[in-house]
C-alpha atoms as a PDB file:
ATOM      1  CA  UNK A   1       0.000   0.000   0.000  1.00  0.00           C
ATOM      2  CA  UNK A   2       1.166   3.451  -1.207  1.00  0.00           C
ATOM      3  CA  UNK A   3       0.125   6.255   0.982  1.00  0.00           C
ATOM      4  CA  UNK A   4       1.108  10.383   0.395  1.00  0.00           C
ATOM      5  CA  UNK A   5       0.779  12.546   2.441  1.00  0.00           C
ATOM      6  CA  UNK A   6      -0.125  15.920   0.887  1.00  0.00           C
ATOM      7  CA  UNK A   7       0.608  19.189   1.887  1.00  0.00           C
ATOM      8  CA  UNK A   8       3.151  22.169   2.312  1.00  0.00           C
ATOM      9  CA  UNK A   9       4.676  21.330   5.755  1.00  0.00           C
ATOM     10  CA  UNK A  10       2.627  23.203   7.894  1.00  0.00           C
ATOM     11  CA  UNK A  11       1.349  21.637  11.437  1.00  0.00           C
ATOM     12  CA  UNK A  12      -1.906  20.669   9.654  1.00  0.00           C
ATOM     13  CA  UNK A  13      -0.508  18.483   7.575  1.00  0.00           C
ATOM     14  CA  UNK A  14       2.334  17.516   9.961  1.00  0.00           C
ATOM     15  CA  UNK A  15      -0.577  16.152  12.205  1.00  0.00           C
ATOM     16  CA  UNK A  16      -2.123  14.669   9.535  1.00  0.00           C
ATOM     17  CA  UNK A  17       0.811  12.330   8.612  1.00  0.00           C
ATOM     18  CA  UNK A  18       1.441  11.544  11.935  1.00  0.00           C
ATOM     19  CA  UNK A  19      -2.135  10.502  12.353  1.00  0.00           C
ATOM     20  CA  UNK A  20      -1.651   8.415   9.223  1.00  0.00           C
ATOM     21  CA  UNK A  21       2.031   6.766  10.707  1.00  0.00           C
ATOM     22  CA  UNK A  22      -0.353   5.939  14.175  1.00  0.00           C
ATOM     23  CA  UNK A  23      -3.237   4.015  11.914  1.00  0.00           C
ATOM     24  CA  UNK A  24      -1.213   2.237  10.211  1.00  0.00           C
ATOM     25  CA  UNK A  25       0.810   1.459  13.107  1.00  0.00           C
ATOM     26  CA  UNK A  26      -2.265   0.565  15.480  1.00  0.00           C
ATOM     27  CA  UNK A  27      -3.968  -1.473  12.478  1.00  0.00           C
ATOM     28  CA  UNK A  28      -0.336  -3.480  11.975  1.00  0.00           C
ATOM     29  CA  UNK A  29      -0.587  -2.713   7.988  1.00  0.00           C
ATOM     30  CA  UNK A  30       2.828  -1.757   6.367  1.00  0.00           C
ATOM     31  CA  UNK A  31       2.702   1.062   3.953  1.00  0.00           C
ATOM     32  CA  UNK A  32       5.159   3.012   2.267  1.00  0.00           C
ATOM     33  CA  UNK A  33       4.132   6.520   3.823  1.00  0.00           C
ATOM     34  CA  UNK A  34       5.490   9.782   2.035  1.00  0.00           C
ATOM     35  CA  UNK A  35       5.022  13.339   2.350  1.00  0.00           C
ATOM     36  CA  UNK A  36       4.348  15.408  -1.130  1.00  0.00           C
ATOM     37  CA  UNK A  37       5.243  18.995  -0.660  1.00  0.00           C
ATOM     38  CA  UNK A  38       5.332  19.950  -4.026  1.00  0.00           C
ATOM     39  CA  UNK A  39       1.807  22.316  -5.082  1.00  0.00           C
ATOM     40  CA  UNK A  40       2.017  21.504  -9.236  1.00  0.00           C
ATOM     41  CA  UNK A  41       2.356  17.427  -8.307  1.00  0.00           C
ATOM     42  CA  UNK A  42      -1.015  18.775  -5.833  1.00  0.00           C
ATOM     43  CA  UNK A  43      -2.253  19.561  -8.965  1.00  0.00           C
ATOM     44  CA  UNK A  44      -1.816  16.235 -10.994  1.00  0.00           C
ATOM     45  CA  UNK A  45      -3.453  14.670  -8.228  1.00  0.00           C
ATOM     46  CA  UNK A  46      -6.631  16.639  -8.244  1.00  0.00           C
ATOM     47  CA  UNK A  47      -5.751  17.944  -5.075  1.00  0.00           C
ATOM     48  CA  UNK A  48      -7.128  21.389  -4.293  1.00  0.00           C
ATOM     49  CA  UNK A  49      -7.135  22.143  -0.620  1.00  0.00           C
ATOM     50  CA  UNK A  50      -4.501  20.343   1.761  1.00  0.00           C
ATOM     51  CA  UNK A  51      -4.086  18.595   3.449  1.00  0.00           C
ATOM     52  CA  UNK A  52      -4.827  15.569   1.642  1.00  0.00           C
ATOM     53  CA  UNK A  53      -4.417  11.603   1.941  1.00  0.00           C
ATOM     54  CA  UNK A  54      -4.006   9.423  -0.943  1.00  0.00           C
ATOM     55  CA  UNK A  55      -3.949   5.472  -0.824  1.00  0.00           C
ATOM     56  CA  UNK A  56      -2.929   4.049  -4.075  1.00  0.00           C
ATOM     57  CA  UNK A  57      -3.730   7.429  -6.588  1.00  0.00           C
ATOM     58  CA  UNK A  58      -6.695   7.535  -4.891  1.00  0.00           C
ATOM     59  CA  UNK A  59      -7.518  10.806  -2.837  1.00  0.00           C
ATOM     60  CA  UNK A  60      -9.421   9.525  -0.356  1.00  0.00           C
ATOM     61  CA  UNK A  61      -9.538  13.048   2.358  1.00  0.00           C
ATOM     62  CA  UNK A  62      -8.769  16.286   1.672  1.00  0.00           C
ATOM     63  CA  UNK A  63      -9.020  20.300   2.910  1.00  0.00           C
ATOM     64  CA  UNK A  64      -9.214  18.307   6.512  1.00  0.00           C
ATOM     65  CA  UNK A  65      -7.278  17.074   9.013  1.00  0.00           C
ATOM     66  CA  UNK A  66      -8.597  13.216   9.325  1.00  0.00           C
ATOM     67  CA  UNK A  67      -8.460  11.742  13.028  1.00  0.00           C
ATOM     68  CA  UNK A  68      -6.805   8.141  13.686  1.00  0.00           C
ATOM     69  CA  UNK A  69     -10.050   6.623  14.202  1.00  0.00           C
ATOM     70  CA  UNK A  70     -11.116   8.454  10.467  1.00  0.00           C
ATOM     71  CA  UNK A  71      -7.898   6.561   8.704  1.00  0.00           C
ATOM     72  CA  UNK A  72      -8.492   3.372  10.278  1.00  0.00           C
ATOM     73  CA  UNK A  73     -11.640   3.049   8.956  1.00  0.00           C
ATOM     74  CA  UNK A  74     -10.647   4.285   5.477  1.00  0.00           C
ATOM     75  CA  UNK A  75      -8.040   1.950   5.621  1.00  0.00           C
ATOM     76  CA  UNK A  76     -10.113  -1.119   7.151  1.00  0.00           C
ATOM     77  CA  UNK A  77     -12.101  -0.943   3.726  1.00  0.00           C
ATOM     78  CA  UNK A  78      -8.904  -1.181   1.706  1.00  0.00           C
END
């Protein structure tokens, strides 16, 4: 499982990755994990507000920082 973590580096989407790190972590599912900081690849993405999670090219939250309990679920349906 790919997951990226989208967003310019601000505490917003600091928390959000670490919420993301903690799911996965808590759920035992091994993902490569990566933080995009760059606003054009935002673009390719269809991302428009960050931050943003995607699982495998798929943007799955965005404009919203998700809560552990939010990215477990998303991720229990993967």
């Amino acid at each position: 499982m790919k997951i990226i973590i989208a967003g310019p580096g601000c505490p917003r989407c600091i928390t959000t990755e670490n919420n993301v790190r903690k799911a996965c972590e808590e759920l035992n599912i091994e993902a490569e994990i990566t933080h995009l900081y760059d606003l054009k690849e935002f673009a390719k993405l269809g991302i428009i507000m960050t931050p943003a999670v995607v699982i495998d090219g798929k943007v799955v939250v965005m404009g919203k920082v998700p809560t552990v309990e939010e990215i477990k679920k998303i991720l229990s349906k993967k």
